[in-house]
N, C-alpha and C. Protein backbone atom coordinates (compact mmCIF):
# COMPACT_ATOMS: atom_id res chain seq x y z
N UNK A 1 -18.04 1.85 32.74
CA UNK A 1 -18.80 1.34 31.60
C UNK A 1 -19.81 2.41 31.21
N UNK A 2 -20.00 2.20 29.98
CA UNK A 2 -20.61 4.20 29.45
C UNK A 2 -21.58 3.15 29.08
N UNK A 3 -23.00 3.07 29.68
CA UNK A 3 -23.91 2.58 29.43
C UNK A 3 -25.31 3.33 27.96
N UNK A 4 -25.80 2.88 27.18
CA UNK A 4 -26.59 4.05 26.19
C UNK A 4 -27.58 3.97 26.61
N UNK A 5 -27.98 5.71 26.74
CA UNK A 5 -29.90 5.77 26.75
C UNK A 5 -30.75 5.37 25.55
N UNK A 6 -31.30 4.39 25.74
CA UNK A 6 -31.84 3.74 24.55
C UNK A 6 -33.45 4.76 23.83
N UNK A 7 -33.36 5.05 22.91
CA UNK A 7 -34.81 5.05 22.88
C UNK A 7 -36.03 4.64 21.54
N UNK A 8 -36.93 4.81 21.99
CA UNK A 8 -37.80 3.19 21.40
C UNK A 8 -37.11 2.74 19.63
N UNK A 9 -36.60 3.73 19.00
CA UNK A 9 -36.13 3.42 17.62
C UNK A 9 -34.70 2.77 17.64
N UNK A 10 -34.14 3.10 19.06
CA UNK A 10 -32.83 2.28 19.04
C UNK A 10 -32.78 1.19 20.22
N UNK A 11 -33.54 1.02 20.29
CA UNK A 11 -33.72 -0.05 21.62
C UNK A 11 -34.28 -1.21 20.91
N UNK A 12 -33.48 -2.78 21.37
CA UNK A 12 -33.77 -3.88 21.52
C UNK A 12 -35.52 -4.12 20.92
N UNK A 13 -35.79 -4.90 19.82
CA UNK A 13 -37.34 -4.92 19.77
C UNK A 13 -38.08 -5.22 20.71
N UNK A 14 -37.53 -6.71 21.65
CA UNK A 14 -38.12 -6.94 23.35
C UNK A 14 -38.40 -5.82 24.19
N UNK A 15 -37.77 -4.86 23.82
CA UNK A 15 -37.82 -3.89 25.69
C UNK A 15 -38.66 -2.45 24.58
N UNK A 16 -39.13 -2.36 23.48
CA UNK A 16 -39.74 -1.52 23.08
C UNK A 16 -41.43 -1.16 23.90
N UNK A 17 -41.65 -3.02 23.57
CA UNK A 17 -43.27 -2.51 24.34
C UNK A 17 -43.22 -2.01 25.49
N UNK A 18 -42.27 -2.73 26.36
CA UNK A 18 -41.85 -2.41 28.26
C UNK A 18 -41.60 -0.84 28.14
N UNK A 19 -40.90 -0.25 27.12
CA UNK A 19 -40.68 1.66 27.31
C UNK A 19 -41.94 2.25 27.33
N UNK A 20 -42.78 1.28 26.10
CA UNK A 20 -44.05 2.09 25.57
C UNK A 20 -44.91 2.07 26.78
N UNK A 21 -45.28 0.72 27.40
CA UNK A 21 -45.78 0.90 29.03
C UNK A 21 -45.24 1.78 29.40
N UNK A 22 -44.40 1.95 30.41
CA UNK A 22 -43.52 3.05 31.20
C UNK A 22 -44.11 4.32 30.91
N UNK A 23 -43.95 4.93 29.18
CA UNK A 23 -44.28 5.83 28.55
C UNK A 23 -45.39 6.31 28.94
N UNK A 24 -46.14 5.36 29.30
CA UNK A 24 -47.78 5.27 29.13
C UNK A 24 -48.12 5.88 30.58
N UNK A 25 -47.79 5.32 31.33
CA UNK A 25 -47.65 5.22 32.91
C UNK A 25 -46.84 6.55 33.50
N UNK A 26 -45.65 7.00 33.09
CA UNK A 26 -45.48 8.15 33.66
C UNK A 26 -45.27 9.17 32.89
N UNK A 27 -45.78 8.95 31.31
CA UNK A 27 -45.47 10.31 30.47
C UNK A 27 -44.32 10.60 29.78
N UNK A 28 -43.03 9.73 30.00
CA UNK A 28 -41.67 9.55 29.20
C UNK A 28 -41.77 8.16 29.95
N UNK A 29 -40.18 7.90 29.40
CA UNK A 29 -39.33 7.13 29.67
C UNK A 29 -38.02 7.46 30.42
N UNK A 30 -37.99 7.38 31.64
CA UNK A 30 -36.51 7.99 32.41
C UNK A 30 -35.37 7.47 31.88
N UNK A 31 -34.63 8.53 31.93
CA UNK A 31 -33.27 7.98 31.61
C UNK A 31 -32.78 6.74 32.12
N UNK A 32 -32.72 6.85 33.39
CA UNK A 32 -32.51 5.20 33.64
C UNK A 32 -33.66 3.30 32.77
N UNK A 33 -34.13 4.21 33.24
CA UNK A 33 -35.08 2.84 32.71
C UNK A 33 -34.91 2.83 30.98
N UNK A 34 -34.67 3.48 30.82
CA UNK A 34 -33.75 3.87 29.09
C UNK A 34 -32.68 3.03 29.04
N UNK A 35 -31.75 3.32 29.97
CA UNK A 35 -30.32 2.39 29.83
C UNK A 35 -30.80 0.92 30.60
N UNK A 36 -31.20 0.69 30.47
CA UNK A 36 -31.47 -0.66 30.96
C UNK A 36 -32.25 -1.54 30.00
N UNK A 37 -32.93 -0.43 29.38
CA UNK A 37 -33.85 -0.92 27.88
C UNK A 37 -32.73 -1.97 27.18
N UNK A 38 -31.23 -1.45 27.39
CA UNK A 38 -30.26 -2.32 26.67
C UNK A 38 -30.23 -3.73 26.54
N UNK A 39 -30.63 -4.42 27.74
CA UNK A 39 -31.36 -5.70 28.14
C UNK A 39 -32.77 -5.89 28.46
N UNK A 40 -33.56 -6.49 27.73
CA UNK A 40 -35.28 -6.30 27.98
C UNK A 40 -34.97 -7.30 28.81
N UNK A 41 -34.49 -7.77 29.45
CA UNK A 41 -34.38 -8.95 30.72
C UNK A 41 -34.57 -8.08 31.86
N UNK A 42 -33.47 -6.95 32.08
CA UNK A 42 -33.02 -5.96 33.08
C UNK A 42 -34.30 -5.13 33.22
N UNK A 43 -35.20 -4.53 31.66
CA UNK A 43 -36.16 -3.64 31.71
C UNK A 43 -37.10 -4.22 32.22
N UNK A 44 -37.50 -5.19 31.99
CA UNK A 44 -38.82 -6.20 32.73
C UNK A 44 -38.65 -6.27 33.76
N UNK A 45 -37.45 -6.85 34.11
CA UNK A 45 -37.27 -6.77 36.14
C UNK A 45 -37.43 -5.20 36.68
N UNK A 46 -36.88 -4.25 36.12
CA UNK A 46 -37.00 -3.15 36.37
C UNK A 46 -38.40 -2.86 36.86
N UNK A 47 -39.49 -2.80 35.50
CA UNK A 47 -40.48 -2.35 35.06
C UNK A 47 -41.50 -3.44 36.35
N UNK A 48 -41.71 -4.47 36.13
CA UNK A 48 -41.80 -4.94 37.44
C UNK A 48 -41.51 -4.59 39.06
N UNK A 49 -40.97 -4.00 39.45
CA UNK A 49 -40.37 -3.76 40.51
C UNK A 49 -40.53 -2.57 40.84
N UNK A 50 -40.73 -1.72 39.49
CA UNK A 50 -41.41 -0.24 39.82
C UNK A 50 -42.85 -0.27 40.13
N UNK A 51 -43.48 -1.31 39.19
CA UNK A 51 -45.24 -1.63 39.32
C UNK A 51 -45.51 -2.09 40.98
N UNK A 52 -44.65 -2.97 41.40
CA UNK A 52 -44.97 -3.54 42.70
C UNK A 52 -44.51 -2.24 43.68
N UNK A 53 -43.06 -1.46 43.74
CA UNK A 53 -43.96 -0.45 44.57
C UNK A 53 -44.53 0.49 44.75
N UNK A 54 -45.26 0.29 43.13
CA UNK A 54 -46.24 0.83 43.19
C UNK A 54 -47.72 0.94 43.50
N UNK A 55 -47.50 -0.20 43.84
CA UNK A 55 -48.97 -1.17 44.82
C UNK A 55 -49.00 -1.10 45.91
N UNK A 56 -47.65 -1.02 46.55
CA UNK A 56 -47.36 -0.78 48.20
C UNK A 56 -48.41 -0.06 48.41
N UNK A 57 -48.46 -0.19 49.64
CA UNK A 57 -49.67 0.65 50.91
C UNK A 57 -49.03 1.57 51.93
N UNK A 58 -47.80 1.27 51.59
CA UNK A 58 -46.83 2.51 52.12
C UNK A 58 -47.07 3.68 51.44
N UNK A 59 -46.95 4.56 53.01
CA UNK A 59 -47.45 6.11 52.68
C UNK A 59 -46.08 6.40 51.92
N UNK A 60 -46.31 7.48 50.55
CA UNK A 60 -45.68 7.54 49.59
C UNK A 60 -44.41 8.59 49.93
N UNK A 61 -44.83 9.03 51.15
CA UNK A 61 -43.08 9.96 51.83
C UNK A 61 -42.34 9.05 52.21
N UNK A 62 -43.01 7.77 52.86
CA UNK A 62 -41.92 7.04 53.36
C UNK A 62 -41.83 6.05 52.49
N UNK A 63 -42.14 5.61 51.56
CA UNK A 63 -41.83 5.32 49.92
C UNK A 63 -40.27 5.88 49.96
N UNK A 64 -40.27 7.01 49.43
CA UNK A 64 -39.41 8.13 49.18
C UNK A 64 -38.34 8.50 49.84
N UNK A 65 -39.06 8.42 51.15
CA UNK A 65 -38.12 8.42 52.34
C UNK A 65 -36.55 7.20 52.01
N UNK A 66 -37.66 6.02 52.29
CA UNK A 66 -36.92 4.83 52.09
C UNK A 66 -35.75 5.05 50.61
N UNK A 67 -36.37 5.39 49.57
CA UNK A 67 -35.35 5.57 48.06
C UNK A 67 -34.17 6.45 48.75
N UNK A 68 -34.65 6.99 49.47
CA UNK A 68 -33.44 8.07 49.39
C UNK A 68 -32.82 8.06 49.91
N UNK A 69 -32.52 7.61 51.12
CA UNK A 69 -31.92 6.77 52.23
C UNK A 69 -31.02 5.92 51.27
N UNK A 70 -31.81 5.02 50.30
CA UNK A 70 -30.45 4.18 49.87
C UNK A 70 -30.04 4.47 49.18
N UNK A 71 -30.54 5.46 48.18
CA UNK A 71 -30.05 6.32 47.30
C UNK A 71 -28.19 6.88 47.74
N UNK A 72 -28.50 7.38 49.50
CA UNK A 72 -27.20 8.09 49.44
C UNK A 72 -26.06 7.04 50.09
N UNK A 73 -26.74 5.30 50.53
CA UNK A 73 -25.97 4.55 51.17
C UNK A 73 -25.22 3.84 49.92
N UNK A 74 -25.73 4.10 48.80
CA UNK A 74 -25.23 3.41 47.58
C UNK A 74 -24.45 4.13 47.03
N UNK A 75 -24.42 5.73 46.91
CA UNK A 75 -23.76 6.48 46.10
C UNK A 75 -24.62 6.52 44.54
N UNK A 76 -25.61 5.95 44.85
CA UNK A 76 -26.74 6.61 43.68
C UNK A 76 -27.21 7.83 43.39
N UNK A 77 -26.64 8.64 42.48
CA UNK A 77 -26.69 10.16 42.22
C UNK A 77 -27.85 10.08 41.22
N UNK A 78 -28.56 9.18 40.86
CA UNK A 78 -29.73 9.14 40.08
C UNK A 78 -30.99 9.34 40.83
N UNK A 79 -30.99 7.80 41.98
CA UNK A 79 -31.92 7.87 42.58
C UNK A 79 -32.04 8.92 43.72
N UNK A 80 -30.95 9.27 44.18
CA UNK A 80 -31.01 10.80 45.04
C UNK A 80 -31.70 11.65 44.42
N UNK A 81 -31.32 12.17 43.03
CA UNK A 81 -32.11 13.40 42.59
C UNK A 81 -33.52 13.30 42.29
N UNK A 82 -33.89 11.56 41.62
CA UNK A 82 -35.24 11.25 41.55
C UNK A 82 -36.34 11.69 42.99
N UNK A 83 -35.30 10.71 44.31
CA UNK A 83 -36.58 10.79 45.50
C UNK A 83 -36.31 12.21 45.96
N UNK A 84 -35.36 12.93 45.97
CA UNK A 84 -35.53 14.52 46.53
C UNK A 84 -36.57 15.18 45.88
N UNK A 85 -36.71 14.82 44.24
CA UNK A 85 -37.82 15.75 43.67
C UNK A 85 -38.66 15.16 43.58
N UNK A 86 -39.57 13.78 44.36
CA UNK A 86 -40.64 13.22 44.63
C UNK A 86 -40.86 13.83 46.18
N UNK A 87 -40.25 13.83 47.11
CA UNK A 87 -40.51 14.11 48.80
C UNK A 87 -40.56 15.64 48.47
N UNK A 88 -40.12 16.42 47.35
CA UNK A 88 -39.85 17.74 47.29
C UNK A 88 -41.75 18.00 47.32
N UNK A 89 -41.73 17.13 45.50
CA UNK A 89 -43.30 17.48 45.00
C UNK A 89 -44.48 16.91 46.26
N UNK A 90 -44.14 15.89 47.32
CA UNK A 90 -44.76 15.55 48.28
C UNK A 90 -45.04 16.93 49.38
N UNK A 91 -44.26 17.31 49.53
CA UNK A 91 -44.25 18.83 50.42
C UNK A 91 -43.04 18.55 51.49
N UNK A 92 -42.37 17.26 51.46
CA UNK A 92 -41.57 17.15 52.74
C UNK A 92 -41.01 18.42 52.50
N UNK A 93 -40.33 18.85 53.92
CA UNK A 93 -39.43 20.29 54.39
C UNK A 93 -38.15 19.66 53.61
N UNK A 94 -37.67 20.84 53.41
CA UNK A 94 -36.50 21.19 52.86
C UNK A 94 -35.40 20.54 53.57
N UNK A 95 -35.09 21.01 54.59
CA UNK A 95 -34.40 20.97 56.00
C UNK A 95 -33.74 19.14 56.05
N UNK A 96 -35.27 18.08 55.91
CA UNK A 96 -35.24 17.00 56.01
C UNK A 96 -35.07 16.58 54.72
N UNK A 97 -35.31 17.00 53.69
CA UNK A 97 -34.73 16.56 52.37
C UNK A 97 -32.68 16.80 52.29
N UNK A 98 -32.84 17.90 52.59
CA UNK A 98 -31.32 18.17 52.94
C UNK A 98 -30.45 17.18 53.92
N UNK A 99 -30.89 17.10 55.00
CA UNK A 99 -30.57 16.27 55.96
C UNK A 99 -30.20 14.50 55.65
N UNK A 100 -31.41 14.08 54.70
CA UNK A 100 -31.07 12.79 54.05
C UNK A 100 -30.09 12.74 52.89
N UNK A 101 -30.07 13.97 51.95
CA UNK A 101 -29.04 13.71 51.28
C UNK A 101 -27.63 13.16 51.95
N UNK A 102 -27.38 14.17 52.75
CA UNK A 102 -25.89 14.06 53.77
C UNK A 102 -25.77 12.88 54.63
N UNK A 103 -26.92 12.26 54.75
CA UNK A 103 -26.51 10.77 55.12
C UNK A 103 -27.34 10.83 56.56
N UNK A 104 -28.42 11.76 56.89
CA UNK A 104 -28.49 12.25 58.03
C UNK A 104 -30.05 11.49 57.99
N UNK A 105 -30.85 11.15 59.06
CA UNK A 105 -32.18 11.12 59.42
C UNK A 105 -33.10 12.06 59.20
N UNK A 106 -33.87 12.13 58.79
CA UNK A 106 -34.88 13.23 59.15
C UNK A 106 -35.46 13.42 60.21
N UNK A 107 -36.74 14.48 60.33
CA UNK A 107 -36.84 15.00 61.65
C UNK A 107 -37.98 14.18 62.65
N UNK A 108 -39.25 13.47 61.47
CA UNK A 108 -40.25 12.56 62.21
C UNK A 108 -39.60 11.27 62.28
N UNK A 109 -40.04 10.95 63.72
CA UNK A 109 -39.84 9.21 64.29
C UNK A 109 -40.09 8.32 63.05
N UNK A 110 -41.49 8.63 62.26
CA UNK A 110 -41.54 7.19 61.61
C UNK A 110 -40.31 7.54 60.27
N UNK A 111 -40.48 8.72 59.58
CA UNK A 111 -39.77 8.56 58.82
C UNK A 111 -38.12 8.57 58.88
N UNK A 112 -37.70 8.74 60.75
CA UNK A 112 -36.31 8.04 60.99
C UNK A 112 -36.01 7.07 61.14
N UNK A 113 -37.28 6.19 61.45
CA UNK A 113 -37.20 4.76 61.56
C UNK A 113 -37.32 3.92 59.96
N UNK A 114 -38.16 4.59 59.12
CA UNK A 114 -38.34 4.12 57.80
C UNK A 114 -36.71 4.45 57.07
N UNK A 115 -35.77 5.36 57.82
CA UNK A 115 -34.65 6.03 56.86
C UNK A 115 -34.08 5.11 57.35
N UNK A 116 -33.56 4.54 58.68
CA UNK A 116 -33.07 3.51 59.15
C UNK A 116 -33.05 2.41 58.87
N UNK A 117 -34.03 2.63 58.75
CA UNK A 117 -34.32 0.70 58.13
C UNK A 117 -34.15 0.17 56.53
N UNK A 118 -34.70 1.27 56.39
CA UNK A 118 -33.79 1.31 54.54
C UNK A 118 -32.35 1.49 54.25
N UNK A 119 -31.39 2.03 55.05
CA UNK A 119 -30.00 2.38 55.14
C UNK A 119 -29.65 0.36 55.25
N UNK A 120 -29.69 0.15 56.67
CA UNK A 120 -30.23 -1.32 57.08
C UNK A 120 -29.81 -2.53 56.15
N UNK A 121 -31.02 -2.52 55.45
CA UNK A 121 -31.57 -2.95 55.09
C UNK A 121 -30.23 -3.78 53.80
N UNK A 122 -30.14 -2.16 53.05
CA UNK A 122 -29.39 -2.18 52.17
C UNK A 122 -28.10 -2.55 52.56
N UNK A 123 -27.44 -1.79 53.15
CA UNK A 123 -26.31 -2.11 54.01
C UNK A 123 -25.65 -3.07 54.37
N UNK A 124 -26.61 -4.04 55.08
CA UNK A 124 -26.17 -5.00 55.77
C UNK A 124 -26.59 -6.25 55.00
N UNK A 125 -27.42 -5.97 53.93
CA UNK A 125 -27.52 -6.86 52.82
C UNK A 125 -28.98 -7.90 53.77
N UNK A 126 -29.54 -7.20 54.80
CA UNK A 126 -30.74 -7.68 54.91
C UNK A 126 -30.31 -8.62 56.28
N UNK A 127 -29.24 -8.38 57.16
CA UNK A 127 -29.40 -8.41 58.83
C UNK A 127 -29.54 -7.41 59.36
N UNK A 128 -30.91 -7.23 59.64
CA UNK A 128 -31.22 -5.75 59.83
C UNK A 128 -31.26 -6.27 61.95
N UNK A 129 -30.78 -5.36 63.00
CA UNK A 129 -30.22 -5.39 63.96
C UNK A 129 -32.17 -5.51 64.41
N UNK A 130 -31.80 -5.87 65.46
CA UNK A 130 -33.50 -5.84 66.52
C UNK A 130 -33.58 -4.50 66.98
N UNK A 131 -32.76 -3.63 67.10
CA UNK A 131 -32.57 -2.37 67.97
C UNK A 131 -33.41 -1.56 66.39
N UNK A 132 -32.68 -1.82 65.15
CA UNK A 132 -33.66 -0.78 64.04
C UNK A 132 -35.39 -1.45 63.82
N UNK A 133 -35.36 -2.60 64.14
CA UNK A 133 -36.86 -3.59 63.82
C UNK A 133 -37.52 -2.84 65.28
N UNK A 134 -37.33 -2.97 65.95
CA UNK A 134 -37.83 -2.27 67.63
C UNK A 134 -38.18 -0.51 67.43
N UNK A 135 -37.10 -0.17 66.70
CA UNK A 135 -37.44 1.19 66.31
C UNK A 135 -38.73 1.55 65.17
N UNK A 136 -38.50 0.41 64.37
CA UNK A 136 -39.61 1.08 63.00
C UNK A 136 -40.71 0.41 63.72
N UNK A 137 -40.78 -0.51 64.58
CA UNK A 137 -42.37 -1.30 65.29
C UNK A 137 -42.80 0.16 65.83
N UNK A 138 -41.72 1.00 67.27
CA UNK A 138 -42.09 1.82 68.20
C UNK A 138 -42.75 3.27 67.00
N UNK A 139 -42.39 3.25 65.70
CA UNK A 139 -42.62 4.31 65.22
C UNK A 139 -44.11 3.74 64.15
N UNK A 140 -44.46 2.80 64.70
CA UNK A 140 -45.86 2.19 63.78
C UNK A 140 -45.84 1.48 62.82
N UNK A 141 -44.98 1.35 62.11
CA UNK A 141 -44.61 0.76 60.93
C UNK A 141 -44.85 -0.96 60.87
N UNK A 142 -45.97 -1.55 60.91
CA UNK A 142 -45.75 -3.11 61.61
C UNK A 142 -45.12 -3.83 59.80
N UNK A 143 -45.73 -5.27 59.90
CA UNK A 143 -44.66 -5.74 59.30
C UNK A 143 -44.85 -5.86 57.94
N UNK A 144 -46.15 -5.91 57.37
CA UNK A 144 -46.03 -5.24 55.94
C UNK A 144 -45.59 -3.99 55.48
N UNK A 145 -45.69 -3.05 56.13
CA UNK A 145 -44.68 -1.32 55.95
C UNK A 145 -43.66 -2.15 56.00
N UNK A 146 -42.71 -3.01 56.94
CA UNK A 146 -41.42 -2.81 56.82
C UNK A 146 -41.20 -4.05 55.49
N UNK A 147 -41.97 -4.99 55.08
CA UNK A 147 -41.73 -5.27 53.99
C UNK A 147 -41.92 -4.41 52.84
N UNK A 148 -42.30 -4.04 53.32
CA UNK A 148 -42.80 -2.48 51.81
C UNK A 148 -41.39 -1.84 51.60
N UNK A 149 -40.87 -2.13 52.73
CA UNK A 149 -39.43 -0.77 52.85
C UNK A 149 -38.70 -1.80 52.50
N UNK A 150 -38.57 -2.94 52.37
CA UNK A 150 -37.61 -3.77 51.90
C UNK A 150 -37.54 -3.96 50.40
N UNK A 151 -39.15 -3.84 49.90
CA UNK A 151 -39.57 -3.75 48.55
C UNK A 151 -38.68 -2.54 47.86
N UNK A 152 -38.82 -1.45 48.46
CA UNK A 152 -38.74 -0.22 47.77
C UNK A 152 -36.90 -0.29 47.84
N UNK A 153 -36.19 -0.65 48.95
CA UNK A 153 -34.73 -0.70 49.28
C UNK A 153 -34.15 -1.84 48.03
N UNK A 154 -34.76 -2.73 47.41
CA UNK A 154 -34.45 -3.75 46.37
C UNK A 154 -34.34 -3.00 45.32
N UNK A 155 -35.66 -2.16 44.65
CA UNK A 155 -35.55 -1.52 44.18
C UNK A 155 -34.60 -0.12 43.58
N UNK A 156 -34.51 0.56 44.43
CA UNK A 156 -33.30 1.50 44.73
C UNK A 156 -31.92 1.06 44.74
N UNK A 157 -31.72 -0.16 45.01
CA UNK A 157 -30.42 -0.84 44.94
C UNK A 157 -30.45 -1.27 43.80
N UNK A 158 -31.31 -1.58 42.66
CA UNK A 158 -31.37 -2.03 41.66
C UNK A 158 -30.90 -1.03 40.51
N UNK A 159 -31.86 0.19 40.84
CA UNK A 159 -31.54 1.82 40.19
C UNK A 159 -30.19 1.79 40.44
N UNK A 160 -29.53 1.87 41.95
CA UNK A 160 -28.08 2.21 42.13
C UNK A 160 -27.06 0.99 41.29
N UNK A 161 -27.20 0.18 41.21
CA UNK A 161 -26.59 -0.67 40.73
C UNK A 161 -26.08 -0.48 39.18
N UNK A 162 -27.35 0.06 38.58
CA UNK A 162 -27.31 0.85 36.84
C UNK A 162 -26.72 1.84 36.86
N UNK A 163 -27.50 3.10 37.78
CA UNK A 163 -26.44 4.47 37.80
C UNK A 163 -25.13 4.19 38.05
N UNK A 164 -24.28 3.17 38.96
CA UNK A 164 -23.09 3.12 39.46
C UNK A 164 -22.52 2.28 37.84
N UNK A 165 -23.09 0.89 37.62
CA UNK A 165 -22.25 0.46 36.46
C UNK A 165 -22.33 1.09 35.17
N UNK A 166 -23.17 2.59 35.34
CA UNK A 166 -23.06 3.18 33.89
C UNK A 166 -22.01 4.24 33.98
N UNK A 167 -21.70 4.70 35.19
CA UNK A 167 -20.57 5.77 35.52
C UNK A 167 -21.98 7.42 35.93
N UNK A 168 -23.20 7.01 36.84
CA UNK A 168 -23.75 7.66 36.28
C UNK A 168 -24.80 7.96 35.23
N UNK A 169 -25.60 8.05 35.07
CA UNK A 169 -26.94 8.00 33.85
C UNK A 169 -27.26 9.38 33.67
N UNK A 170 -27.38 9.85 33.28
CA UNK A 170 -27.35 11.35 32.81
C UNK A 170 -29.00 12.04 33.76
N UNK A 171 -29.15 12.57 33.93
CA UNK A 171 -30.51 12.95 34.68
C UNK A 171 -31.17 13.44 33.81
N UNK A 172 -32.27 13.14 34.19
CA UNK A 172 -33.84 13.50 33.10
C UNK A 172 -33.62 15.17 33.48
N UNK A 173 -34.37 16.07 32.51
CA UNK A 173 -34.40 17.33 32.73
C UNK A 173 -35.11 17.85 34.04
N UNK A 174 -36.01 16.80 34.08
CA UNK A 174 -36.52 17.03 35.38
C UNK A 174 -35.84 16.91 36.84
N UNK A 175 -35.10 16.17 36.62
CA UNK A 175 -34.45 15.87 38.00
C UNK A 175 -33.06 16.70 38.16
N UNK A 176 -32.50 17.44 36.96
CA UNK A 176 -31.44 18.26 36.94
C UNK A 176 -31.19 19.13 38.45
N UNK A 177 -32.57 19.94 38.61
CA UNK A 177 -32.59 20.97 39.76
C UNK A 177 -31.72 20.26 41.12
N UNK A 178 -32.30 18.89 40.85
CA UNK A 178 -31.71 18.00 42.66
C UNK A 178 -30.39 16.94 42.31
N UNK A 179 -29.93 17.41 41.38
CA UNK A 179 -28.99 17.19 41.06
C UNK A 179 -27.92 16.59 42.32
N UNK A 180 -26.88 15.53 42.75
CA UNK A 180 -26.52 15.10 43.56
C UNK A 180 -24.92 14.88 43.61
N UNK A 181 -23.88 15.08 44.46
CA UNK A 181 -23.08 15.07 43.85
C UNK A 181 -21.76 14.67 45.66
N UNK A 182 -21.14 13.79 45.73
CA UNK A 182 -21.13 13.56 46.67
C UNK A 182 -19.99 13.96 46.87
C-alpha cells in the first residue's frame, strides 16, 4: 500500500492543526507523521504517544535504546534510521549503534537489559519472561523505567506498523545518512 506524505495544504483539515503542533515542537513535520496525517484519528494517536514519551523520565539513550531494538524486531527501516541518528546525536558509540541495528545487544548492562526488554516486549506481544524482568530489575531499571520501555515499545510498533503498511515511508533528509536496509 503506497501510503501519501501529506502536507499541511494537502492534508485532511482535522490533522492540519496536529502537523502545525508537531511543526512547532520539532521544527518540520516527519515524514512519517506526514503519512499518517491521512487519518487525523491515526495523527492524534500518533501525536499523543510521541508527547507521552516525551514526558518519560527515562534516560533518553535508553528511550532510544528501547526504539531501536524494536525498530529492528519489526523490520521498521524508518524507525531504525530515526533512533540510530538520535543515540548517534546522544554520543552512544558507534560499535553499539551498529550492534543494535543487526539485532545484537549493546555493550552496557542497563542498556542490554532496556534492548531486551523492548525486543520482549514487542515480540511476545507483552509476556515478557521473569528471566528479562530479573534482568532489567538487576540492571536498575525498577518499574516505572520498565513501563517507560513499554511506553516507548507501543510507540515504535506503532511507527513500524505505518512504515511496514506504507511499503516503507520515504526518510526525512535527515535520517537518509542511517539509512536501514535489512
Amino acid at each position: 500500500m503506497r501510503l501519501i506524505i501529506q502536507t499541511p495544504d494537502s492534508a485532511p483539515a482535522d490533522s492540519r492543526p496536529i502537523m502545525q503542533a508537531i511543526a512547532a515542537d520539532l521544527g518540520l513535520v516527519p515524514n512519517l507523521a506526514a503519512t499518517a496525517a491521512t487519518s487525523p484519528a491515526l495523527l492524534a494517536g500518533f501525536d499523543g504517544l510521541r508527547r507521552a514519551v516525551a514526558s518519560t523520565k527515562l534516560d533518553p539513550v535508553l528511550r532510544e535504546v528501547a526504539g531501536l531494538a524494536v525498530g529492528v524486531a519489526v523490520d521498521n527501516h524508518y524507525g531504525v534510521a530515526f533512533h540510530s541518528t538520535m543515540l548517534a546525536s546522544l554520543g552512544l558509540d558507534e560499535a553499539d549503534i551498529d550492534a543494535m541495528r543487526q539485532g545484537h545487544a549493546p555493550s552496557d548492562a542497563t542498556a542490554a537489559a532496556t534492548h531486551q526488554l523492548a525486543r520482549e516486549v514487542v515480540l511476545a506481544r507483552g509476556k515478557v519472561s521473569d528471566a528479562t524482568v530479573a534482568q532489567a530489575t538487576e540492571a536498575g531499571l525498577g518499574t516505572e523505567a520498565i513501563l517507560e520501555i513499554v511506553l516507548e515499545g507501543t510507540f515504535a510498533g506503532l511507527v513500524g506498523t505505518i512504515d511496514n503498511l506504507a511499503d516503507h515511508v520515504d526518510l526525512d533528509e535527515f535520517l537518509a545518512p542511517r539509512a536501514w536496509n535489512t
